[in-house]
Protein backbone atom coordinates (compact mmCIF):
# COMPACT_ATOMS: atom_id res chain seq x y z
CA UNK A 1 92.69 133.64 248.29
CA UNK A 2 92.57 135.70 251.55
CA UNK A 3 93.11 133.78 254.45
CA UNK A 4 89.70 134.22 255.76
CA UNK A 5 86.53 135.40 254.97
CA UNK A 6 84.21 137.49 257.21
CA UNK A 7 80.73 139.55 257.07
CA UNK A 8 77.71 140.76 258.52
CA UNK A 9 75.08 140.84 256.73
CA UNK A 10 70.90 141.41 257.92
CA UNK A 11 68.75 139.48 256.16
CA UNK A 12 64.70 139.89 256.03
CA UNK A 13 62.36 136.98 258.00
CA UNK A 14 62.41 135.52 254.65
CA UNK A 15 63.26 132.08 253.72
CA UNK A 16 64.58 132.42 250.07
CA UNK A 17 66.83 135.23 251.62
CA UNK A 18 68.01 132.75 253.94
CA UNK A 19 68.67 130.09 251.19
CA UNK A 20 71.09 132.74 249.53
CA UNK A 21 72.88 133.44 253.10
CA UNK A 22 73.77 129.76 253.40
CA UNK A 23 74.68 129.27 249.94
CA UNK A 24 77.28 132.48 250.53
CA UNK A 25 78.67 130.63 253.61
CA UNK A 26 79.13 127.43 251.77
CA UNK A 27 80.83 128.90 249.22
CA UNK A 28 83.15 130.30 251.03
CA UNK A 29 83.78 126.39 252.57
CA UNK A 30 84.44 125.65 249.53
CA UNK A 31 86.83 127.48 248.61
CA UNK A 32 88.83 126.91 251.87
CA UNK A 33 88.82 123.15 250.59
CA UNK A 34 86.28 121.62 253.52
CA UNK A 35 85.49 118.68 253.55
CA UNK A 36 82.31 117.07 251.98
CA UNK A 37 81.27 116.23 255.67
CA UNK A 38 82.19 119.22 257.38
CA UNK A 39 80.16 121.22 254.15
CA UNK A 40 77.16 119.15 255.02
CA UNK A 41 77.43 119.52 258.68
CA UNK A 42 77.56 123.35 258.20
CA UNK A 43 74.96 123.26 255.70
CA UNK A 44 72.18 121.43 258.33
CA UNK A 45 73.59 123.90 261.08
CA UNK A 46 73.05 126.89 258.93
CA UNK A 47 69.83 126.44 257.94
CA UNK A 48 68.38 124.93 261.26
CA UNK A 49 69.74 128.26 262.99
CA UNK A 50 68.57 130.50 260.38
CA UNK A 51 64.96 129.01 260.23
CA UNK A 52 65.05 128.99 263.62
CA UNK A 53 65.65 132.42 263.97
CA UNK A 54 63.02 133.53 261.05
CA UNK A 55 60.20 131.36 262.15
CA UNK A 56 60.26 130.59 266.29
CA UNK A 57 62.38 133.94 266.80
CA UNK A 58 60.72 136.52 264.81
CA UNK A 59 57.45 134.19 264.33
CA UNK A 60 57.59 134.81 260.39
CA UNK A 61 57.43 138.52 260.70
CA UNK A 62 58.52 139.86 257.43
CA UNK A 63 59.25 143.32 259.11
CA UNK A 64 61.86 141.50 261.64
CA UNK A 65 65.50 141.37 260.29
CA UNK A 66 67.97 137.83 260.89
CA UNK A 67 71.85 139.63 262.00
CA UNK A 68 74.28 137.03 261.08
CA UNK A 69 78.07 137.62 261.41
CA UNK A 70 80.12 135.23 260.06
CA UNK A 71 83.72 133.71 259.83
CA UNK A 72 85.54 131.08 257.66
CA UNK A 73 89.44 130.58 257.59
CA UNK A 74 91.37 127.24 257.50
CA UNK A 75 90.76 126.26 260.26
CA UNK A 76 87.39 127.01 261.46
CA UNK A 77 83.75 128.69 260.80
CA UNK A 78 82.35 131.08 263.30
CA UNK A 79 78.50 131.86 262.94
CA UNK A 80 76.41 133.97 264.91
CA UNK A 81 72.69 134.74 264.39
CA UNK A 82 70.60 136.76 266.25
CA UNK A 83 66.63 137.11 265.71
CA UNK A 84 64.76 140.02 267.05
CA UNK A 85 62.45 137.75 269.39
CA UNK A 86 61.71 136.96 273.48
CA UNK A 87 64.75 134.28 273.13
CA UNK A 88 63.89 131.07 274.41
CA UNK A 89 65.87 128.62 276.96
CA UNK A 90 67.77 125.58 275.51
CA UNK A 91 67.56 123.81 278.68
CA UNK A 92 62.99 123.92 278.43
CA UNK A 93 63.41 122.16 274.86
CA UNK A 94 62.34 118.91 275.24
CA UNK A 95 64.68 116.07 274.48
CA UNK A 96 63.72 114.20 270.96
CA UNK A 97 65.53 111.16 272.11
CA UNK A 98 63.34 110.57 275.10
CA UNK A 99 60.50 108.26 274.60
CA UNK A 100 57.44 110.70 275.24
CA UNK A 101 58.43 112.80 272.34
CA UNK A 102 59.69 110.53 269.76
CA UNK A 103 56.55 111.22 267.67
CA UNK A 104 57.20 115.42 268.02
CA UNK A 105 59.02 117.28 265.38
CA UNK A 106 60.63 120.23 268.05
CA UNK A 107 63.91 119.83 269.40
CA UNK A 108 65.72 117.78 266.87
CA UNK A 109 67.54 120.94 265.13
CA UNK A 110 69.03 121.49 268.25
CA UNK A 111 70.21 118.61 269.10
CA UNK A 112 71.34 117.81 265.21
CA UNK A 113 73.61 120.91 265.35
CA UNK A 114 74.69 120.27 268.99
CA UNK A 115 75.95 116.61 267.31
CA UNK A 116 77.67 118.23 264.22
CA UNK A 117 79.58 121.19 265.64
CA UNK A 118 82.23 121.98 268.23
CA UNK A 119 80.12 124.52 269.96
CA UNK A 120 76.66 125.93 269.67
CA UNK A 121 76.28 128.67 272.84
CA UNK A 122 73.24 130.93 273.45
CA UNK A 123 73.39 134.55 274.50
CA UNK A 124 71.37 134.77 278.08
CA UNK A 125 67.99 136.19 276.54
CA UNK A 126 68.46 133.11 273.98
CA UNK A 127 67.72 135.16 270.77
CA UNK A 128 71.18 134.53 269.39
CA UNK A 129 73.49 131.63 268.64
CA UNK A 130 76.96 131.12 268.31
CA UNK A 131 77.67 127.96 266.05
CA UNK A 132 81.36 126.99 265.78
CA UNK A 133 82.64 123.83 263.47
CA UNK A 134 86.38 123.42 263.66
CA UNK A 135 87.66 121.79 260.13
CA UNK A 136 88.07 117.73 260.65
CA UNK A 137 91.55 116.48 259.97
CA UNK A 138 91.53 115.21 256.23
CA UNK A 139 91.95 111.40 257.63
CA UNK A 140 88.69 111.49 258.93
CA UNK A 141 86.98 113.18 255.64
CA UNK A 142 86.43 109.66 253.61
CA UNK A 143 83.57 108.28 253.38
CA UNK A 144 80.08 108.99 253.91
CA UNK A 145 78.84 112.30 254.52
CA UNK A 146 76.71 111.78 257.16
């Protein structure tokens, strides 16, 4: 086994494309021997940036492209995706946890992935995010996955 994996690949504003992508990174867990948790951590984050990106970044347009670059070693997994949209501000999301907005769906990706991983950063025109999971010790791998 190599002692990491990287790519770039650009996928279409297409959800079944993006189901493939995160099955790709996954694998590639996998075989690096994560942990059930960390897998499902990476998993949520994957797919909340990725659907992100297709439908509030590029608004479903089939003629936008998803750029994802990604790393997995031993250690850690490095992902970046970047839709071709305005970008957005983190800091106008409204918090999920506060009591006016209990009842709305928006924000709770965010804040799930900000929970699960090390890092999740923004560029400054907030079309791209860097999500960064560092591999739990194995100690900490028992039990339940969420």
């Amino acid at each position: 086994m190599a002692n990491k994996h990287e790519f770039e690949e650009i996928i279409p504003s297409d959800i079944t494309a993006a189901q493939q992508l995160q099955e790709r990174i996954i694998r590639s867990l996998e075989e690096f021997g994560y942990s059930p948790r960390d897998i499902f951590c990476m998993r949520l984050a994957v797919e909340e940036a990725v659907t992100n990106a297709i439908k509030h970044g590029n608004g479903r347009d089939v003629s936008k492209k998803v750029m994802i670059h990604c790393r997995v070693d031993g250690e850690c997994v490095h992902l970046a995706v970047e839709d071709e949209g305005a970008g957005f501000c983190p800091d106008d999301v409204p918090d999920p946890t506060a009591e006016e907005n209990l009842d709305k769906p928006s924000g709770r990706g965010i804040r799930l992935m900000e929970s699960f991983l090390t890092s999740v950063e923004y560029n400054d025109k907030g079309n791209r995010v860097t999500l960064v999971k560092h591999r739990e010790p194995a100690n900490e791998d028992a039990g339940d996955p969420a």
